[in-house]
PDB file of N, CA and C in Angstrom:
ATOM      1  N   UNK A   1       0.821  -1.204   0.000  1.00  0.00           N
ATOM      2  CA  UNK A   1       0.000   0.000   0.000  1.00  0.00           C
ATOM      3  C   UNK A   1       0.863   1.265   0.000  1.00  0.00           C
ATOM      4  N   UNK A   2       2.074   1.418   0.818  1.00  0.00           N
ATOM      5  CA  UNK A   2       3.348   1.960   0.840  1.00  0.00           C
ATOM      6  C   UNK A   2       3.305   2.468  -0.336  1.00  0.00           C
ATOM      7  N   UNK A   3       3.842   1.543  -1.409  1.00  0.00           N
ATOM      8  CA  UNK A   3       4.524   1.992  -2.610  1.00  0.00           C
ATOM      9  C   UNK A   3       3.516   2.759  -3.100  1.00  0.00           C
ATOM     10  N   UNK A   4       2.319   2.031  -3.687  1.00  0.00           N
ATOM     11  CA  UNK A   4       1.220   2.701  -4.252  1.00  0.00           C
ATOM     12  C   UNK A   4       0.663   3.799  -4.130  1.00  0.00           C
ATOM     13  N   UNK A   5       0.539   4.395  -2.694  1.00  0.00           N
ATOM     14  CA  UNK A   5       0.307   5.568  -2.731  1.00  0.00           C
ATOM     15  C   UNK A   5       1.366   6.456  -2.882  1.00  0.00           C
ATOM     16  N   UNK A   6       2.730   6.210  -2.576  1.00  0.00           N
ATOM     17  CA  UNK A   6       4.227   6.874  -3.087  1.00  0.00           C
ATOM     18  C   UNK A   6       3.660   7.066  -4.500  1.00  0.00           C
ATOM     19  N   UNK A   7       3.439   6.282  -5.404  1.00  0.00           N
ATOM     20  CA  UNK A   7       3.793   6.425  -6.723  1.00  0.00           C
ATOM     21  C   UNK A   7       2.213   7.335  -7.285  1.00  0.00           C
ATOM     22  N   UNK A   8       1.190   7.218  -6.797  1.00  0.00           N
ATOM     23  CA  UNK A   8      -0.094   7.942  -6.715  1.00  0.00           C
ATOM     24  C   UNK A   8       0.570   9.608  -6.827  1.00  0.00           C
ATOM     25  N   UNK A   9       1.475   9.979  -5.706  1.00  0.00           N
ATOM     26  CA  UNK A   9       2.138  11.348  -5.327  1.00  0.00           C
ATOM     27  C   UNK A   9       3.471  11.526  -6.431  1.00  0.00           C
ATOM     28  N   UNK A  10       3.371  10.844  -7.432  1.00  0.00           N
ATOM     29  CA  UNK A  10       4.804  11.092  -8.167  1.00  0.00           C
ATOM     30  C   UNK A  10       5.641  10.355  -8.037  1.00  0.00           C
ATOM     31  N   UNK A  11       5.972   9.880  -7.025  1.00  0.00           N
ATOM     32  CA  UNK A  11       7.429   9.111  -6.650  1.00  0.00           C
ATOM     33  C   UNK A  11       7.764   7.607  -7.325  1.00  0.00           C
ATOM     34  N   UNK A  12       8.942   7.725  -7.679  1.00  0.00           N
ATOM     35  CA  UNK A  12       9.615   6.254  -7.964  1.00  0.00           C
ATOM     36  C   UNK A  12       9.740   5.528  -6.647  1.00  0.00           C
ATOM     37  N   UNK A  13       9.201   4.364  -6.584  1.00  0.00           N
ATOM     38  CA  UNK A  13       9.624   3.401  -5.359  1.00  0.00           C
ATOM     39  C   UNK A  13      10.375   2.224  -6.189  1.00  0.00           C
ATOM     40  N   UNK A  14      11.384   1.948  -5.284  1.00  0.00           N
ATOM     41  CA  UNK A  14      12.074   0.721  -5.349  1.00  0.00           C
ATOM     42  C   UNK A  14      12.678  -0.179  -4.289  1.00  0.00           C
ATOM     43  N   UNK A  15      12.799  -1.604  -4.142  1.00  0.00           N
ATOM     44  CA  UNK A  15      13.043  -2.060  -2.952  1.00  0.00           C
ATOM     45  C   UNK A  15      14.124  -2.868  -3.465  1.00  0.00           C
ATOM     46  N   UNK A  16      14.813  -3.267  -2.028  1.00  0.00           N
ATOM     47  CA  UNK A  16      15.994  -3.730  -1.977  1.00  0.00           C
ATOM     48  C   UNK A  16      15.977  -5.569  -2.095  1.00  0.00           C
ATOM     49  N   UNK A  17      17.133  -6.116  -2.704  1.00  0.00           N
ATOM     50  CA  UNK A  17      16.996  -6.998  -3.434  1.00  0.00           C
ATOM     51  C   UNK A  17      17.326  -8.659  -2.501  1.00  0.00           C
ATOM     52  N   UNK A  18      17.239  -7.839  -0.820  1.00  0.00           N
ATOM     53  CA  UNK A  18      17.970  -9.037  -0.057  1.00  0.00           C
ATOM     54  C   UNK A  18      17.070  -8.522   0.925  1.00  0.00           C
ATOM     55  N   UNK A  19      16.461  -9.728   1.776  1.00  0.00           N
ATOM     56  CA  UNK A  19      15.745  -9.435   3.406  1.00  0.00           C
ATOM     57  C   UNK A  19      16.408  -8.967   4.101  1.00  0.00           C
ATOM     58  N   UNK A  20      17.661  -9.069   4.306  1.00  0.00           N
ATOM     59  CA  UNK A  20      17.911  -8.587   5.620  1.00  0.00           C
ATOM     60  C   UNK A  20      18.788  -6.675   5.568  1.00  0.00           C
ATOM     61  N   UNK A  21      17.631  -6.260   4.135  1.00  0.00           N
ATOM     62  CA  UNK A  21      18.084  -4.848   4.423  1.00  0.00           C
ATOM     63  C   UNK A  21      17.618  -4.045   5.292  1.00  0.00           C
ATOM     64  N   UNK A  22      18.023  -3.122   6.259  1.00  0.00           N
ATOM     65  CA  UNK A  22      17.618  -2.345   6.937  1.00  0.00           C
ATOM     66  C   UNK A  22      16.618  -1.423   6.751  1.00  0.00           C
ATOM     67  N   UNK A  23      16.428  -1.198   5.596  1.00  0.00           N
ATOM     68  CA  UNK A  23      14.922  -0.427   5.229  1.00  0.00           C
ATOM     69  C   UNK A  23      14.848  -1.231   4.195  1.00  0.00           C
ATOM     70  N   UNK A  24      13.101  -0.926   4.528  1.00  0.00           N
ATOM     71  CA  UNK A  24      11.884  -1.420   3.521  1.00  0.00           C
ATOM     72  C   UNK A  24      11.937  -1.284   1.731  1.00  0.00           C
ATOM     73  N   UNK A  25      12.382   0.038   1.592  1.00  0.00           N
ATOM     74  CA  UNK A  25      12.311   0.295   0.210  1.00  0.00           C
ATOM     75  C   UNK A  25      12.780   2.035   0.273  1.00  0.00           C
ATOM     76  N   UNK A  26      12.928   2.213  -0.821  1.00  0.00           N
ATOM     77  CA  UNK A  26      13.610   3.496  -1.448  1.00  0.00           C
ATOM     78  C   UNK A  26      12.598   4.582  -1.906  1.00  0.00           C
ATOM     79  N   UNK A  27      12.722   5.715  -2.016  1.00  0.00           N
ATOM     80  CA  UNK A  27      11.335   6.417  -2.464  1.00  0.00           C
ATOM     81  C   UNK A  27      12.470   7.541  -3.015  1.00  0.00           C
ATOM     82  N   UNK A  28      12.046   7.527  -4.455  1.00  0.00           N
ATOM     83  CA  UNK A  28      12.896   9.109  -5.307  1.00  0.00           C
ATOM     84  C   UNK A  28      11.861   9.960  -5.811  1.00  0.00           C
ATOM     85  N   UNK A  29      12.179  10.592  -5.160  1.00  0.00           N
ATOM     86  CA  UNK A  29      11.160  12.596  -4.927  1.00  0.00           C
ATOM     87  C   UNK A  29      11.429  12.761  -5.982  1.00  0.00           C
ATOM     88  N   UNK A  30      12.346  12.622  -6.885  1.00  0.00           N
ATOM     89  CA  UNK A  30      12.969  13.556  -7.793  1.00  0.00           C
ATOM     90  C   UNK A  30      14.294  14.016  -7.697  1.00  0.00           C
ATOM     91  N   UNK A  31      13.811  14.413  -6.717  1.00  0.00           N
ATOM     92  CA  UNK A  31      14.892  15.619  -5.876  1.00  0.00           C
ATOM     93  C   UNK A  31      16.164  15.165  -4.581  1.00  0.00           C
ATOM     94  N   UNK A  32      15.539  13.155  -4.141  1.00  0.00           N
ATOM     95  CA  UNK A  32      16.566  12.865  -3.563  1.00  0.00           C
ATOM     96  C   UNK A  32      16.189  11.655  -3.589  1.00  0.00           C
ATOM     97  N   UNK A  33      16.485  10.594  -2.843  1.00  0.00           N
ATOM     98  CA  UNK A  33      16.382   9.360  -2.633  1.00  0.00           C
ATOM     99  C   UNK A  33      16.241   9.252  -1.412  1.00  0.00           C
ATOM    100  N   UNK A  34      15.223   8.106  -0.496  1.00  0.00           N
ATOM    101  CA  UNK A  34      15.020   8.642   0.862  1.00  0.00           C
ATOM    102  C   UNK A  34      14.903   6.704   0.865  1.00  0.00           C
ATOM    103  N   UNK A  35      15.374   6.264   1.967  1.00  0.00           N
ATOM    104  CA  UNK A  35      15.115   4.973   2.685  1.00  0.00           C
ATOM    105  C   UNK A  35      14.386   5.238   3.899  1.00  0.00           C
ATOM    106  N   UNK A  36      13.387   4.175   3.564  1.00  0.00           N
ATOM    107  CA  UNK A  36      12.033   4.146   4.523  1.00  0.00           C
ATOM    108  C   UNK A  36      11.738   3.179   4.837  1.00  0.00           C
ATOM    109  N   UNK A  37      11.438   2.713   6.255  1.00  0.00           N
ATOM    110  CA  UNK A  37      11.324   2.108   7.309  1.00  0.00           C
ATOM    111  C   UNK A  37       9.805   1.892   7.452  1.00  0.00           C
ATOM    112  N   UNK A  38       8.962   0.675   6.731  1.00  0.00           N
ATOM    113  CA  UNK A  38       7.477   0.377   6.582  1.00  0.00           C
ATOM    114  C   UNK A  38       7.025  -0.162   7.908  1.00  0.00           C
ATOM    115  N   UNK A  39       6.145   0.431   8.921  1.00  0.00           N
ATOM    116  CA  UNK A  39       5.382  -0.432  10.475  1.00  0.00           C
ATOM    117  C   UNK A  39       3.957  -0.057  10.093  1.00  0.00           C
ATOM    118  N   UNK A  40       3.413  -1.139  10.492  1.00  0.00           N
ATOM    119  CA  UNK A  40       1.873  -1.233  10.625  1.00  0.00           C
ATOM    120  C   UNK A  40       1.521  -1.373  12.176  1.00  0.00           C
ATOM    121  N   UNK A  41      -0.054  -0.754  12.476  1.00  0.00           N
ATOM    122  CA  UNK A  41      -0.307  -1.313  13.512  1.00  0.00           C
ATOM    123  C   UNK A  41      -1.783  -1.221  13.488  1.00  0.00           C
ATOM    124  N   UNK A  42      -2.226  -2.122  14.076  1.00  0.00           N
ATOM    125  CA  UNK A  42      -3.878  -2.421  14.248  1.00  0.00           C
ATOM    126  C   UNK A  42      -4.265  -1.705  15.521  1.00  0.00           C
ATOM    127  N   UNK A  43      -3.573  -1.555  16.499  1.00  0.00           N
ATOM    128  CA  UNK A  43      -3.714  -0.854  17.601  1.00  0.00           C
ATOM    129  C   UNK A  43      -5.226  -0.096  17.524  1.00  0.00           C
ATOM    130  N   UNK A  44      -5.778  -0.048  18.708  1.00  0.00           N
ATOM    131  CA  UNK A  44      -6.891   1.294  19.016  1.00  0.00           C
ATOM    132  C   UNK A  44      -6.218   2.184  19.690  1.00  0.00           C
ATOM    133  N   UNK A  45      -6.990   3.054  19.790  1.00  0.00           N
ATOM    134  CA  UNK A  45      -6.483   4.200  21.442  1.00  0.00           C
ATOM    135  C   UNK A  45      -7.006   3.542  22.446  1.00  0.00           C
ATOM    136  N   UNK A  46      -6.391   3.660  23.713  1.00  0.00           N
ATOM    137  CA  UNK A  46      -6.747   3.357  24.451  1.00  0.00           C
ATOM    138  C   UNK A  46      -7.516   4.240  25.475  1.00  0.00           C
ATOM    139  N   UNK A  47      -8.471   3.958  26.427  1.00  0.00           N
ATOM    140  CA  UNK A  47      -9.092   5.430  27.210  1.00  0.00           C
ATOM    141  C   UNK A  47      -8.326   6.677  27.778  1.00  0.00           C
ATOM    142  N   UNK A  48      -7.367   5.929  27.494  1.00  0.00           N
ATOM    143  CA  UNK A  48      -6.393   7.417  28.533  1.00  0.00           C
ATOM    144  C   UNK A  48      -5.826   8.337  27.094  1.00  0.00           C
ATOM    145  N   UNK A  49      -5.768   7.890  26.084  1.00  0.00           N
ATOM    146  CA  UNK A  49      -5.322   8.628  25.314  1.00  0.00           C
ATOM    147  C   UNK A  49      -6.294   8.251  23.416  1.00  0.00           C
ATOM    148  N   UNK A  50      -6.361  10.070  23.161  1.00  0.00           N
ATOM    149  CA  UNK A  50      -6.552   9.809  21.439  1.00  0.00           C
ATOM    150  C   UNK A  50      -5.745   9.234  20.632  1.00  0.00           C
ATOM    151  N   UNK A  51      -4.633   8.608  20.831  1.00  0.00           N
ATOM    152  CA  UNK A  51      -3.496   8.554  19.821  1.00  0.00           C
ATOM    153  C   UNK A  51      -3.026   6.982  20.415  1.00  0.00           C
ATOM    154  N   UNK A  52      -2.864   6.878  18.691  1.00  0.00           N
ATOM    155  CA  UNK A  52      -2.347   4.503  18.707  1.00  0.00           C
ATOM    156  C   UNK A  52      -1.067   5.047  18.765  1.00  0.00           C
ATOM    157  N   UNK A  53      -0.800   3.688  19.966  1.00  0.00           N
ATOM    158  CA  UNK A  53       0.740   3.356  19.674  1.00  0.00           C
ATOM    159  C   UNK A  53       1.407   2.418  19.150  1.00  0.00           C
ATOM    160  N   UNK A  54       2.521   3.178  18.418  1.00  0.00           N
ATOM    161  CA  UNK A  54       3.404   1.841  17.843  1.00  0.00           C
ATOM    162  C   UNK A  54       5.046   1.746  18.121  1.00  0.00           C
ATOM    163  N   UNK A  55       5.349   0.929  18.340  1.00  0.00           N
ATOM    164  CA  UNK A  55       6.881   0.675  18.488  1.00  0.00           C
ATOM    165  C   UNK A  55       7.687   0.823  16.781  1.00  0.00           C
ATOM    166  N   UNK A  56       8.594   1.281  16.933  1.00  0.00           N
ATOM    167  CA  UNK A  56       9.046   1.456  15.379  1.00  0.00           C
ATOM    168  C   UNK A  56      10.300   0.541  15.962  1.00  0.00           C
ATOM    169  N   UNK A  57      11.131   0.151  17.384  1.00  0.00           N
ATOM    170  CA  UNK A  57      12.223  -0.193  16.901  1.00  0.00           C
ATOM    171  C   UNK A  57      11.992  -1.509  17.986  1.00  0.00           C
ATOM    172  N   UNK A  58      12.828  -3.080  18.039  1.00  0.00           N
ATOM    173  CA  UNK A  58      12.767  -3.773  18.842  1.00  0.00           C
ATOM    174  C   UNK A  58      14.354  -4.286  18.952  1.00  0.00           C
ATOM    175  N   UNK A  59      14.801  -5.280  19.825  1.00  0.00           N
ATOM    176  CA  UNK A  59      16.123  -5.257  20.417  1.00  0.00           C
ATOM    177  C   UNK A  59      17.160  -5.981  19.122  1.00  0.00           C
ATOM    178  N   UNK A  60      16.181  -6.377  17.995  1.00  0.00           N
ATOM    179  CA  UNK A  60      16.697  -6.946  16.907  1.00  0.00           C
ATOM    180  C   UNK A  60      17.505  -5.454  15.409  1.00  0.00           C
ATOM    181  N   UNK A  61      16.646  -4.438  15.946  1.00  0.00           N
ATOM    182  CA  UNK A  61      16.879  -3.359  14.554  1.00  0.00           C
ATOM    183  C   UNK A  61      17.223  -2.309  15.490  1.00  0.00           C
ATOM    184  N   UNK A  62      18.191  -1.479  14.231  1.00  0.00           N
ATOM    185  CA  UNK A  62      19.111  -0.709  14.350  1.00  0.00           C
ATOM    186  C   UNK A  62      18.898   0.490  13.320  1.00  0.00           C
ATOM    187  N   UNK A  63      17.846   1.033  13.336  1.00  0.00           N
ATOM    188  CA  UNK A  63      17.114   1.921  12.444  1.00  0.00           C
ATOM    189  C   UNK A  63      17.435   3.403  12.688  1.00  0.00           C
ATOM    190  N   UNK A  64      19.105   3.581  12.905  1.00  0.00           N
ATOM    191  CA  UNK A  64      20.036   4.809  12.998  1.00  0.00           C
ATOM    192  C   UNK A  64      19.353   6.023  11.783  1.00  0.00           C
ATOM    193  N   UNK A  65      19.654   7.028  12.370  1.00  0.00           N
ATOM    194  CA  UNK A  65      19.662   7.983  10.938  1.00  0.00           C
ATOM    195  C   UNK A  65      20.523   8.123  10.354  1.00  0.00           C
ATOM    196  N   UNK A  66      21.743   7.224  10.172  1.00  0.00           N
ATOM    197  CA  UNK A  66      22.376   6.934   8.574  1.00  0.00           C
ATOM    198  C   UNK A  66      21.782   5.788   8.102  1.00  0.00           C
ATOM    199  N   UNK A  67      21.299   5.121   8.494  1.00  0.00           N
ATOM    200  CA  UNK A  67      20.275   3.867   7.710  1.00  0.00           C
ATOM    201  C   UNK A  67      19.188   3.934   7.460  1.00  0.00           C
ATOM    202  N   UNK A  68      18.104   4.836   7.885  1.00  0.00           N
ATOM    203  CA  UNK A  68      16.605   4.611   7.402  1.00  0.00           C
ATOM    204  C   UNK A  68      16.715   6.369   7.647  1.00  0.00           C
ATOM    205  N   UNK A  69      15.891   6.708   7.049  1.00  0.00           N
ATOM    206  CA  UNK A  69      15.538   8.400   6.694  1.00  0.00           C
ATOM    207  C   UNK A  69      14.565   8.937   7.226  1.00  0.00           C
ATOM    208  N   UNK A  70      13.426   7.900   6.901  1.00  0.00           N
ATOM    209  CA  UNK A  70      11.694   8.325   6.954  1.00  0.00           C
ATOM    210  C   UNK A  70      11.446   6.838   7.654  1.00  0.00           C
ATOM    211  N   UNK A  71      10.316   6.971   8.681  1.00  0.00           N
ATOM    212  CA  UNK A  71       9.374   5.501   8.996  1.00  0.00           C
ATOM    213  C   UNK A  71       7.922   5.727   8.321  1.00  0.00           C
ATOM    214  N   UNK A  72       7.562   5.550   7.371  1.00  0.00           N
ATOM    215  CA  UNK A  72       6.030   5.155   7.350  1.00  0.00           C
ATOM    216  C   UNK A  72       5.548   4.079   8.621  1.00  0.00           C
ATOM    217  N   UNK A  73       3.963   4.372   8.824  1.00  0.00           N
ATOM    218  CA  UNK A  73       3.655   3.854   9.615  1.00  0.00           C
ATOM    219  C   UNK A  73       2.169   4.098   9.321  1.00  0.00           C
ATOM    220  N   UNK A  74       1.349   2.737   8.791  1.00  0.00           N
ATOM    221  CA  UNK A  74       0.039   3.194   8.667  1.00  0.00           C
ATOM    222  C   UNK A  74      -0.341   1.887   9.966  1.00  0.00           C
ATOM    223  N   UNK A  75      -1.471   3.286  10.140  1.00  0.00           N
ATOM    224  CA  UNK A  75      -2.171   2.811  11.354  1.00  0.00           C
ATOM    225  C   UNK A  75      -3.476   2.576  11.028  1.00  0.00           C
ATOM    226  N   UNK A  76      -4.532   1.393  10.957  1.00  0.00           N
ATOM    227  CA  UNK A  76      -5.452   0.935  10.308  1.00  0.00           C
ATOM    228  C   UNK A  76      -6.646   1.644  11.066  1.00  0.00           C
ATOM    229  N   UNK A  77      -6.657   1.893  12.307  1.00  0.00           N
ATOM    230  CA  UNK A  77      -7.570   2.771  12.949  1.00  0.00           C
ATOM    231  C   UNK A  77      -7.964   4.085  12.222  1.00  0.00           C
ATOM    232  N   UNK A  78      -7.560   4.688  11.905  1.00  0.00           N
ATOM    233  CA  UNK A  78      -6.750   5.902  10.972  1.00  0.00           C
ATOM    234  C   UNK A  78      -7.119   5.924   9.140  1.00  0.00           C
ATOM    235  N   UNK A  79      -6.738   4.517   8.926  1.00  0.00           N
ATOM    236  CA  UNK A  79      -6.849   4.672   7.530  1.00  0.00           C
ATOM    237  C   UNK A  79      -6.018   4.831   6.979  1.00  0.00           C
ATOM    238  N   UNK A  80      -4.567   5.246   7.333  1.00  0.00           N
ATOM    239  CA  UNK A  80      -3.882   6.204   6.578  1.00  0.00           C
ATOM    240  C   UNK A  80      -2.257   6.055   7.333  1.00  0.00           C
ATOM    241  N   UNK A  81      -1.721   6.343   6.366  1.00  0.00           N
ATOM    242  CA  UNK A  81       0.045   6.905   6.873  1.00  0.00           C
ATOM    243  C   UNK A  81       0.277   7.810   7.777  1.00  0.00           C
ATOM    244  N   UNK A  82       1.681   7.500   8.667  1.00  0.00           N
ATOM    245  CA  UNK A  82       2.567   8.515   8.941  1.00  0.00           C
ATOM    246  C   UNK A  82       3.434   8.552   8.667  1.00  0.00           C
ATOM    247  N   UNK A  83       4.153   9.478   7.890  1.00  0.00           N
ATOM    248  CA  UNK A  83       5.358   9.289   7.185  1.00  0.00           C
ATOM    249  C   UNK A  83       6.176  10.574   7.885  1.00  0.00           C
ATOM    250  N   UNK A  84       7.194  10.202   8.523  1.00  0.00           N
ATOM    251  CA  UNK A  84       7.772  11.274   9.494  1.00  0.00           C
ATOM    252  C   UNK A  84       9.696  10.883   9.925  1.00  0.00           C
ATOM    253  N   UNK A  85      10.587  11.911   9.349  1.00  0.00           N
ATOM    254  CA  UNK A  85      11.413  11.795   9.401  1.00  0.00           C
ATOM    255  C   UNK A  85      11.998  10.876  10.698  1.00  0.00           C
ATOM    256  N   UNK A  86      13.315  10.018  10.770  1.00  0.00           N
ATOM    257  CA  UNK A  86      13.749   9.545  11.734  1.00  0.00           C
ATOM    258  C   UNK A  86      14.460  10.441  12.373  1.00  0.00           C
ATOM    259  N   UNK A  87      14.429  10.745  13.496  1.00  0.00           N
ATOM    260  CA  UNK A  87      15.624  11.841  14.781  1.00  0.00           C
ATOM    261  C   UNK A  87      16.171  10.722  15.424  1.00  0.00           C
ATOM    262  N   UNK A  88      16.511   9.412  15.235  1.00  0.00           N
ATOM    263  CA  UNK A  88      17.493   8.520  16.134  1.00  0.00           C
ATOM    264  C   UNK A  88      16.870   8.369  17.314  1.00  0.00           C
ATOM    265  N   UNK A  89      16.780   7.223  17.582  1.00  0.00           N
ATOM    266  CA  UNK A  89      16.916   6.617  19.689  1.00  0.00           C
ATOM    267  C   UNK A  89      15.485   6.504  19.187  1.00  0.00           C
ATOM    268  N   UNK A  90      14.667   6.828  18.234  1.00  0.00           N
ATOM    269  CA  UNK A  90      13.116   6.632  18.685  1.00  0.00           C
ATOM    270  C   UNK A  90      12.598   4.648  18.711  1.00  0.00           C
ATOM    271  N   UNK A  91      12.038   4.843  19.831  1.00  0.00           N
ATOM    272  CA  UNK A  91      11.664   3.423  20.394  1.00  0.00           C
ATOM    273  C   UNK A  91      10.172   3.065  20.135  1.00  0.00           C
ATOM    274  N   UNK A  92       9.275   4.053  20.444  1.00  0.00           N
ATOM    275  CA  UNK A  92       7.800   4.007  19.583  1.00  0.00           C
ATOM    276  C   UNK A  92       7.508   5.173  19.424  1.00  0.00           C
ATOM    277  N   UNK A  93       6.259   5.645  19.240  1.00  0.00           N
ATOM    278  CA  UNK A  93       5.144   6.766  19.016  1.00  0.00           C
ATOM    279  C   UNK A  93       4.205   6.446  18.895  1.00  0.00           C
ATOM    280  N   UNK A  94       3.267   7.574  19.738  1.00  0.00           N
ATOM    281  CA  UNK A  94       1.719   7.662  19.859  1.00  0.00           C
ATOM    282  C   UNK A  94       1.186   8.524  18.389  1.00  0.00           C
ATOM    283  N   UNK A  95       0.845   8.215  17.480  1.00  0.00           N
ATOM    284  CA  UNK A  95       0.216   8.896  16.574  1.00  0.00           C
ATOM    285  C   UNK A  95      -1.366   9.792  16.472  1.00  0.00           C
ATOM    286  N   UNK A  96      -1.730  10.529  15.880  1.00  0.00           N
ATOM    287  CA  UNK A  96      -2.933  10.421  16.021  1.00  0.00           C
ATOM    288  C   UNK A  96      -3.124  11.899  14.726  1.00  0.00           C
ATOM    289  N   UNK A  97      -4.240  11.675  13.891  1.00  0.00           N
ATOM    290  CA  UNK A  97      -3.940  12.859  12.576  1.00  0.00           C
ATOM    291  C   UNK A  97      -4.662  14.241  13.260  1.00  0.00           C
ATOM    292  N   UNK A  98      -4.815  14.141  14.318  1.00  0.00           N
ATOM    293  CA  UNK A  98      -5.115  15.450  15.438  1.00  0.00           C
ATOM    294  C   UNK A  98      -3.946  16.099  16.149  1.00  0.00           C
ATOM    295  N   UNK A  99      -3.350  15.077  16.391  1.00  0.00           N
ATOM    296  CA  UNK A  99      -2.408  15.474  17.552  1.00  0.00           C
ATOM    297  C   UNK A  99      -1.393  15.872  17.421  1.00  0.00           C
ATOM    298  N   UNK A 100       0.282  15.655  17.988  1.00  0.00           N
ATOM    299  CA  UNK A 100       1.220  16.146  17.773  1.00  0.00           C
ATOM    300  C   UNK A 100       1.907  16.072  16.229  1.00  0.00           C
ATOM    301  N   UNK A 101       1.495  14.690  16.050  1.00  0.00           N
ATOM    302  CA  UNK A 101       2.162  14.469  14.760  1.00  0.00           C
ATOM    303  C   UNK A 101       1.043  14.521  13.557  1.00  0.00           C
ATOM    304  N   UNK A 102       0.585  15.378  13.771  1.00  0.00           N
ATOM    305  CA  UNK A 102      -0.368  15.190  12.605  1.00  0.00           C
ATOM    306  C   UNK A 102      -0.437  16.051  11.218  1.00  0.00           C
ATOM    307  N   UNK A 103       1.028  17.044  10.923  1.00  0.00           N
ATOM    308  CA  UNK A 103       1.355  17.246  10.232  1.00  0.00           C
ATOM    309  C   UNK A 103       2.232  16.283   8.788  1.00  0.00           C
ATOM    310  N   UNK A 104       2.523  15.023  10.006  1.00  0.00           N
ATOM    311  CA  UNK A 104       2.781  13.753   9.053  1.00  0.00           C
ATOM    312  C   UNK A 104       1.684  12.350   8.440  1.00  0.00           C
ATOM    313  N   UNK A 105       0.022  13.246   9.089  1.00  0.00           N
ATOM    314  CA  UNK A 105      -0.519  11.843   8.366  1.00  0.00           C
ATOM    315  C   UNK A 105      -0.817  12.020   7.070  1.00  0.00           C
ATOM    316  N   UNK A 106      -0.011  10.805   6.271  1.00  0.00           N
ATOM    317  CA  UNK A 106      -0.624  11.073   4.643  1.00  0.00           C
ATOM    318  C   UNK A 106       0.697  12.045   3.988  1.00  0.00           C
ATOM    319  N   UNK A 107       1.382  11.910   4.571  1.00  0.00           N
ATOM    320  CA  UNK A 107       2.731  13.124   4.204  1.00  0.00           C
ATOM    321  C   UNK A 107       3.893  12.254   2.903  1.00  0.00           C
ATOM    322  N   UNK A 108       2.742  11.978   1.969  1.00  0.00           N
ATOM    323  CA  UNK A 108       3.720  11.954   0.704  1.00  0.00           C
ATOM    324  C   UNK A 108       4.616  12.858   0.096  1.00  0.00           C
ATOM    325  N   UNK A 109       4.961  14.470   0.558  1.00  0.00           N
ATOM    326  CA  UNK A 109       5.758  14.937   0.524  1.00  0.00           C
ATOM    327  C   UNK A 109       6.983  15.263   0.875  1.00  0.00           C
ATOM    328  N   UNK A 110       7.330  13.834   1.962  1.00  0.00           N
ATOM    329  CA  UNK A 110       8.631  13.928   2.896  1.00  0.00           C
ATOM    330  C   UNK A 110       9.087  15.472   3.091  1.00  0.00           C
ATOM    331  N   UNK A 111       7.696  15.995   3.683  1.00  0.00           N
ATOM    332  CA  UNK A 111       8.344  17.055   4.550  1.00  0.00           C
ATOM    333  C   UNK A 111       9.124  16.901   5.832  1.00  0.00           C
ATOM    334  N   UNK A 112      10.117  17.896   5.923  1.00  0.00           N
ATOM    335  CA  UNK A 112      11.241  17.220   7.407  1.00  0.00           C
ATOM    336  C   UNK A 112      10.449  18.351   8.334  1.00  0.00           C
TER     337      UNK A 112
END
């Protein structure tokens, strides 16, 4: 679904030719080449909060910002993507297309 809507917005997607690459697939703006880091989550909110959480990293991946660029992250509650630059050390996030990050839901423009 990733790619498809990438390529819906313009973009060339391409993926890497061995499993055990560190990102998902490649996305060319045009203007650069960006490696992106694909998480899903079925998650709800829970009562204490509007916003699903998801873990982007576990004790197996190493999803540095010289290795992955961007995490997509569609959240099925939602409908929809978050596509939001990596800042390093991140372990999860609460999403929500209201809330803090909600300048990244649906953000086929890899705005930073």
């Amino acid at each position: 679904m990733f790619a498809v809507e990438c390529m819906r917005h313009g973009h060339e997607v391409s993926f890497p030719l061995m499993d055990s690459s560190i990102y998902d697939c490649i996305v060319d703006t045009g203007d650069r080449l960006i490696r992106v880091q694909i998480k899903s989550t079925t998650k709800l909110p829970d009562k204490h909060h509007t916003t699903v959480h998801c873990r982007l990293q576990n004790s197996k991946s190493d999803y540095s910002i010289d290795k992955v660029d961007f995490f997509a992250v569609w959240v099925e509650y939602y409908k929809g993507f978050f596509v939001f630059p990596n800042i390093g050390e991140m372990q999860s996030v609460r999403l929500s297309p209201v809330g803090k990050h909600k300048d990244f839901f649906n953000n086929f423009a890899f705005d930073l």
